[in-house]
N, C-alpha and C. Protein backbone atom coordinates (compact mmCIF):
# COMPACT_ATOMS: atom_id res chain seq x y z
N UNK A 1 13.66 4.15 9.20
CA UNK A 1 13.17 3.24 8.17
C UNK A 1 14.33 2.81 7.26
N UNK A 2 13.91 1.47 6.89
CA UNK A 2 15.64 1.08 5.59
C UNK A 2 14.62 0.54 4.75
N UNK A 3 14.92 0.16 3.56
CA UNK A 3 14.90 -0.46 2.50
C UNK A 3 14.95 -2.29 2.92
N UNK A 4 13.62 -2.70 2.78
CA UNK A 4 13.62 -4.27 2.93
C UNK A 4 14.55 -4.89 1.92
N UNK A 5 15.04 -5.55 1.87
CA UNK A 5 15.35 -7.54 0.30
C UNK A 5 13.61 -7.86 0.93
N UNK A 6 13.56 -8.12 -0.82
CA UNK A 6 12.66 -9.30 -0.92
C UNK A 6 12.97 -10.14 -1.87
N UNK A 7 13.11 -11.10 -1.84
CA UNK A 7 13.15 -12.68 -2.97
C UNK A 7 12.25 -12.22 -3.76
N UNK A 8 12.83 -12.92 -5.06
CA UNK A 8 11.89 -12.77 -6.06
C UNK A 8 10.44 -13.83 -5.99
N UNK A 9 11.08 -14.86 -4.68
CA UNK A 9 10.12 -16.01 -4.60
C UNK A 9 8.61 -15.70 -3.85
N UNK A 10 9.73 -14.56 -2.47
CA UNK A 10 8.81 -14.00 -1.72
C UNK A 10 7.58 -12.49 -2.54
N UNK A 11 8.62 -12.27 -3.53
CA UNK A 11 7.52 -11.60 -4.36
C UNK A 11 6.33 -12.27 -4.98
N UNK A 12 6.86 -13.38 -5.78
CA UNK A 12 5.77 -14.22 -6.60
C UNK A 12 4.66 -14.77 -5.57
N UNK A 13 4.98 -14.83 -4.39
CA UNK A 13 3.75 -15.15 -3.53
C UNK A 13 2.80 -13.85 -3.32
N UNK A 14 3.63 -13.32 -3.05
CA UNK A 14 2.48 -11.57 -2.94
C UNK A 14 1.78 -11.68 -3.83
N UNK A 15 2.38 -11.58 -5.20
CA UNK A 15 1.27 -11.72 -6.16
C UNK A 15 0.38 -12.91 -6.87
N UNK A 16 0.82 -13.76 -6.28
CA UNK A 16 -0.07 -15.37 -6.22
C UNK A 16 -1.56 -14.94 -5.80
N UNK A 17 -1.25 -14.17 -4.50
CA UNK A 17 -2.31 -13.84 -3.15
C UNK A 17 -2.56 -12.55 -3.28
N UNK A 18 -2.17 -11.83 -4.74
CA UNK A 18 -3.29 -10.64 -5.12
C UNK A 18 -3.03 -9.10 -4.18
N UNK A 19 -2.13 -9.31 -3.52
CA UNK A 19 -1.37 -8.25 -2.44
C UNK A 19 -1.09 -7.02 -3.45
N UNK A 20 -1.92 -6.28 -2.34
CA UNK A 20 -1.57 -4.77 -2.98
C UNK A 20 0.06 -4.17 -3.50
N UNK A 21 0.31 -4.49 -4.57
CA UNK A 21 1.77 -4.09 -4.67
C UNK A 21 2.29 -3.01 -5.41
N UNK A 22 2.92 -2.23 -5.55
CA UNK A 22 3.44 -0.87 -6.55
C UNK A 22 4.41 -1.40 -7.09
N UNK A 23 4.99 -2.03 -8.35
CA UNK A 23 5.92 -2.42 -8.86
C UNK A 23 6.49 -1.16 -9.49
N UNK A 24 7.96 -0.89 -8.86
CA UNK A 24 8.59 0.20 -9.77
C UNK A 24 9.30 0.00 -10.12
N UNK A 25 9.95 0.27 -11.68
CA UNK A 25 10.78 -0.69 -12.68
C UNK A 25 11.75 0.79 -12.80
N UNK A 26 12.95 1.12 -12.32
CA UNK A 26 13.73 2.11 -12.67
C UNK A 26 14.87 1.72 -13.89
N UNK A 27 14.91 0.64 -14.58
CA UNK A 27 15.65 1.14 -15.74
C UNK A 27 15.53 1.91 -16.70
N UNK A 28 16.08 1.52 -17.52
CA UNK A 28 15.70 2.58 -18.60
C UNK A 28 14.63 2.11 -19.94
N UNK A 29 13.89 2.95 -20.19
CA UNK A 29 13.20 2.45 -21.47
C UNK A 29 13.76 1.05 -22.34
N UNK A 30 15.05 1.45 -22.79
CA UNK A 30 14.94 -0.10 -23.71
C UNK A 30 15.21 -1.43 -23.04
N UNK A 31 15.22 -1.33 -21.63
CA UNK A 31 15.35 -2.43 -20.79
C UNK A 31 14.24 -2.81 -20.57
N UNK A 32 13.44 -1.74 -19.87
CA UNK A 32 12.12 -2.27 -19.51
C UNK A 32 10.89 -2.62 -20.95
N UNK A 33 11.30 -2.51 -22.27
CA UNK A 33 10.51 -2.98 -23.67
C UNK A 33 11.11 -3.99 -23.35
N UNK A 34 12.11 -4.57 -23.44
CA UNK A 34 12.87 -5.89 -23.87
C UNK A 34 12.41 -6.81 -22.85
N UNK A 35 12.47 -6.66 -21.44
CA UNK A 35 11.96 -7.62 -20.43
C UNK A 35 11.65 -6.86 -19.45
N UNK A 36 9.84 -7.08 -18.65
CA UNK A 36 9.41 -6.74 -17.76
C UNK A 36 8.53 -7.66 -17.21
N UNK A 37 8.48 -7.18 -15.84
CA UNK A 37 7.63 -8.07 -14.91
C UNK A 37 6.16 -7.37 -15.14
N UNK A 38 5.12 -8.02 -15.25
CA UNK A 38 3.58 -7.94 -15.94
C UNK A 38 3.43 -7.20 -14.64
N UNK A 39 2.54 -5.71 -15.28
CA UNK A 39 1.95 -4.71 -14.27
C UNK A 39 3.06 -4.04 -13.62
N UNK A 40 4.23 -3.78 -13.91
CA UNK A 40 5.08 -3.04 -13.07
C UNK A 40 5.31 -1.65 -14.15
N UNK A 41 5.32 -0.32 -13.43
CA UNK A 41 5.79 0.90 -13.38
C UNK A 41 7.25 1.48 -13.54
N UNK A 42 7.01 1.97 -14.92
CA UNK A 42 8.55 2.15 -15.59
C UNK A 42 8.44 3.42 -15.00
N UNK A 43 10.15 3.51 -14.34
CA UNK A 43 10.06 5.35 -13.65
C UNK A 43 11.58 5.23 -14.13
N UNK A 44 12.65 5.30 -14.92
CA UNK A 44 14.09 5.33 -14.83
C UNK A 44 14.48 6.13 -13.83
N UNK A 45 15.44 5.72 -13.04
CA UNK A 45 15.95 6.01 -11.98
C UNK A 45 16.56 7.71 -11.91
N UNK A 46 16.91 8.20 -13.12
CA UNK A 46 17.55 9.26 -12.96
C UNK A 46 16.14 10.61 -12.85
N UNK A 47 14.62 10.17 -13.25
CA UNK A 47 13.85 10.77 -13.07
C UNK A 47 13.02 10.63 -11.95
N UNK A 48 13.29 9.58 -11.02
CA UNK A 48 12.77 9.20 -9.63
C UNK A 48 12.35 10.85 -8.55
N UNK A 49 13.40 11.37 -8.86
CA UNK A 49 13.42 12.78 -7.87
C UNK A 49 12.03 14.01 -8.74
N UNK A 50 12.36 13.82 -9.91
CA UNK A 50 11.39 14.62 -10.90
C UNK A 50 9.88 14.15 -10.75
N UNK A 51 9.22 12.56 -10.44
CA UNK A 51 8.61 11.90 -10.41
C UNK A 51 7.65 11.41 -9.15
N UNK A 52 8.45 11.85 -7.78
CA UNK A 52 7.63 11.22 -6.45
C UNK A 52 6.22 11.74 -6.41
N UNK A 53 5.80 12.38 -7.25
CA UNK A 53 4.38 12.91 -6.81
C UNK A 53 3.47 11.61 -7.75
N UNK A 54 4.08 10.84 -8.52
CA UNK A 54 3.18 10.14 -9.13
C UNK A 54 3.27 8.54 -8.12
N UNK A 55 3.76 8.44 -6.67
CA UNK A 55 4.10 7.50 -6.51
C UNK A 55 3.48 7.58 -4.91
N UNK A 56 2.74 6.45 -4.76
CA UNK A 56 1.77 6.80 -3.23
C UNK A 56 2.27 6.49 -2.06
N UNK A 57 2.83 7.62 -1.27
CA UNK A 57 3.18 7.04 0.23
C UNK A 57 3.07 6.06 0.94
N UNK A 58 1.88 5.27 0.97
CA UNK A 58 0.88 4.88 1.38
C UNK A 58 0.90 3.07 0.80
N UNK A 59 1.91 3.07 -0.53
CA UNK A 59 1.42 2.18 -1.57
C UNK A 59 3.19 1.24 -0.98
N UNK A 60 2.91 0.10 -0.62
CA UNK A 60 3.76 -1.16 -0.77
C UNK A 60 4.51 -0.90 -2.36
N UNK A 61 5.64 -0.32 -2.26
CA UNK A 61 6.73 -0.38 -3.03
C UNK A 61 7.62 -1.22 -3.30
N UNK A 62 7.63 -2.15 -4.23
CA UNK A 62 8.72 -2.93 -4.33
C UNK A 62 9.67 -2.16 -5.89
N UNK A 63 10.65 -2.18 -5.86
CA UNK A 63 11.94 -1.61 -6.57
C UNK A 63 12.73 -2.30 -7.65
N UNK A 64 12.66 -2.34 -8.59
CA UNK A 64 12.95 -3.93 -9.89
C UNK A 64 13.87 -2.90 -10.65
N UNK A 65 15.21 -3.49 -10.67
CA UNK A 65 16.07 -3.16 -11.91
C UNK A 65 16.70 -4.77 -12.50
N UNK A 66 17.58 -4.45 -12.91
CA UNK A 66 18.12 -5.42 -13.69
C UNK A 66 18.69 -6.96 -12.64
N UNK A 67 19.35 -6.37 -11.85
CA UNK A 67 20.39 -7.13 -10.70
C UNK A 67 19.90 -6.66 -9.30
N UNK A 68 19.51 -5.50 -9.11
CA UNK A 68 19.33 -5.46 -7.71
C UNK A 68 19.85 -3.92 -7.05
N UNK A 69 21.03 -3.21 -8.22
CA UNK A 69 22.02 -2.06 -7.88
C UNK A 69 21.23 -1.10 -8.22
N UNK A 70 20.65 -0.96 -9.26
CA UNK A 70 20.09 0.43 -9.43
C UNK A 70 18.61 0.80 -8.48
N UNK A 71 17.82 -0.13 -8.17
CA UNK A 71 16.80 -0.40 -7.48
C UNK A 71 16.97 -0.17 -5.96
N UNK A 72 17.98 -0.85 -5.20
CA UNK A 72 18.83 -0.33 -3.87
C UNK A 72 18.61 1.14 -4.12
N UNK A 73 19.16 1.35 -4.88
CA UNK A 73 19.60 3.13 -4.56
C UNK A 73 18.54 3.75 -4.35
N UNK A 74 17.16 3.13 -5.80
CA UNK A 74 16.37 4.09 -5.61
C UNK A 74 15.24 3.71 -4.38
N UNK A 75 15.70 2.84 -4.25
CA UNK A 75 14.83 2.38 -2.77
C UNK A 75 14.96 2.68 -1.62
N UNK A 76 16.85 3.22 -1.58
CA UNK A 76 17.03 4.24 -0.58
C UNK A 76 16.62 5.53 -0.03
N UNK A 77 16.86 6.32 -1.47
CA UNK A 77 15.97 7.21 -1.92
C UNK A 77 14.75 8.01 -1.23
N UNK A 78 13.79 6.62 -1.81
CA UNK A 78 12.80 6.60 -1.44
C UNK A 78 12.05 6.83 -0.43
N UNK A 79 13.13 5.75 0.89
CA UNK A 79 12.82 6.04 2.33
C UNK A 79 13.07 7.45 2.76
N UNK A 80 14.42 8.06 2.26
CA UNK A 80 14.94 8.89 2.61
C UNK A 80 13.68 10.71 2.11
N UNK A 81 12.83 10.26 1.53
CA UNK A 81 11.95 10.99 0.82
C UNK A 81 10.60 10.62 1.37
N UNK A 82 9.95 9.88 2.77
CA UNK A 82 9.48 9.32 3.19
C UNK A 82 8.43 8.35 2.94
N UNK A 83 9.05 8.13 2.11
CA UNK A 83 8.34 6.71 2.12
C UNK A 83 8.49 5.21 2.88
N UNK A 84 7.56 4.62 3.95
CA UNK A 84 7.44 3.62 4.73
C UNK A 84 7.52 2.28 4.18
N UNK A 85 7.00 2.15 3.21
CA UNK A 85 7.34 0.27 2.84
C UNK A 85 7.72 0.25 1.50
N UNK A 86 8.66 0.27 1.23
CA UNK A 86 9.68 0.20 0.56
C UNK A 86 10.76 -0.64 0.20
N UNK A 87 10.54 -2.01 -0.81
CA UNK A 87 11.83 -3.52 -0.60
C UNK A 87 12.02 -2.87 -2.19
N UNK A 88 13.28 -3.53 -1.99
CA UNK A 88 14.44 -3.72 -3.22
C UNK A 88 14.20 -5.30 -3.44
N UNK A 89 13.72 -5.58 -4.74
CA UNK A 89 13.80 -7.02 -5.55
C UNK A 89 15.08 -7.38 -5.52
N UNK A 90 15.39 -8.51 -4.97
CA UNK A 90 16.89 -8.70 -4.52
C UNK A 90 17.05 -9.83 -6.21
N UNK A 91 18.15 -9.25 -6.90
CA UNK A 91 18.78 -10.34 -7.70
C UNK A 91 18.28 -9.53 -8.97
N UNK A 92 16.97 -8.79 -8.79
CA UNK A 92 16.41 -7.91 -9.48
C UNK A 92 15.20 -8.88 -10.78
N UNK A 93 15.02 -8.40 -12.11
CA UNK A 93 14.53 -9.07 -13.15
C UNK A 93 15.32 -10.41 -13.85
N UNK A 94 16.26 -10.19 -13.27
CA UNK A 94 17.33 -11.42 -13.91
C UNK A 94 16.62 -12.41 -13.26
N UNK A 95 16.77 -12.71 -11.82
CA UNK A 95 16.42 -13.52 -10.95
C UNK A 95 14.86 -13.78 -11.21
N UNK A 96 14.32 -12.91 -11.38
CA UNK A 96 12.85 -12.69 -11.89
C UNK A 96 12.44 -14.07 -13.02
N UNK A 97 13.29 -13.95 -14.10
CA UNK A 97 13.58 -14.77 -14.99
C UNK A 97 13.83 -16.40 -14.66
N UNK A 98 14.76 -16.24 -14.12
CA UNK A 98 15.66 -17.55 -13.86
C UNK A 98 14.89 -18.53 -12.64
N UNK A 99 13.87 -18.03 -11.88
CA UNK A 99 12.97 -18.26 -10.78
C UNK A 99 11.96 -18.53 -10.82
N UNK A 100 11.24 -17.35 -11.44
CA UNK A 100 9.84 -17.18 -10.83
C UNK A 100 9.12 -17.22 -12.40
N UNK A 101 9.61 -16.74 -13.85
CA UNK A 101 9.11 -16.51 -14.86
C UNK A 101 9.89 -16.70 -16.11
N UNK A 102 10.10 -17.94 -16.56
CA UNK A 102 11.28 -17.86 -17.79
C UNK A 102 10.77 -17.27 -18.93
N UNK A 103 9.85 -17.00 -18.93
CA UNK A 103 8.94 -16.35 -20.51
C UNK A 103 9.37 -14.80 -20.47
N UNK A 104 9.82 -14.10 -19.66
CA UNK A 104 10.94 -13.18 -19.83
C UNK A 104 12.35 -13.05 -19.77
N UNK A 105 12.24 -12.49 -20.81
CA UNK A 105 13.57 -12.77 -21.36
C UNK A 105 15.11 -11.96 -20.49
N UNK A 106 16.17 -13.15 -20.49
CA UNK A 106 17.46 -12.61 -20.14
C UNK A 106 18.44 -11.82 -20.88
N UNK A 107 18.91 -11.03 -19.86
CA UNK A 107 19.73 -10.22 -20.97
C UNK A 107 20.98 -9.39 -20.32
């Protein structure tokens, strides 16, 4: 198993069409107050390992940090901890912004 890319475009359709999705937001607290994607799951990345029991095998994972770097990792992670569907938000919340939602803010 690897870690999918998904577009932020190909995300905004998932959720256009109501698709079961697990949004997991691994920055850190004052990132994710300042700008987040509506309905996504703050886990900071350095507590990801402390944390897999709150996170469903089972559950379409997509991975949101800032750019795309911290989210990779933990999306690697992830597989490597078995979890099956598992994408990294490619470009991350920035792209999020600049794309799909300008009413959150850049930073």
């Amino acid at each position: 198993m690897s870690v999918k890319p998904l577009s932020v475009t190909e995300l905004n359709q998932k959720r256009q069409q109501n698709q079961a999705l697990f949004l997991l937001d691994v920055r850190e607290p004052n990132e994710y107050q300042y700008a987040h994607i509506a309905d996504s799951v703050l886990i900071p990345l350095r507590q990801i390992p402390n944390r897999l029991t709150d996170l469903n095998l089972d559950d379409e994972i997509v991975v949101v940090c800032h750019h795309g770097m911290r989210s990779q990792q933990a999306a690697q992670y992830l597989v490597q901890q078995g979890f099956k569907n598992v994408s990294n938000l490619t470009g991350g919340i920035d792209a999020w912004s600049c794309t799909c939602d300008s009413s959150v803010p850049r930073y």
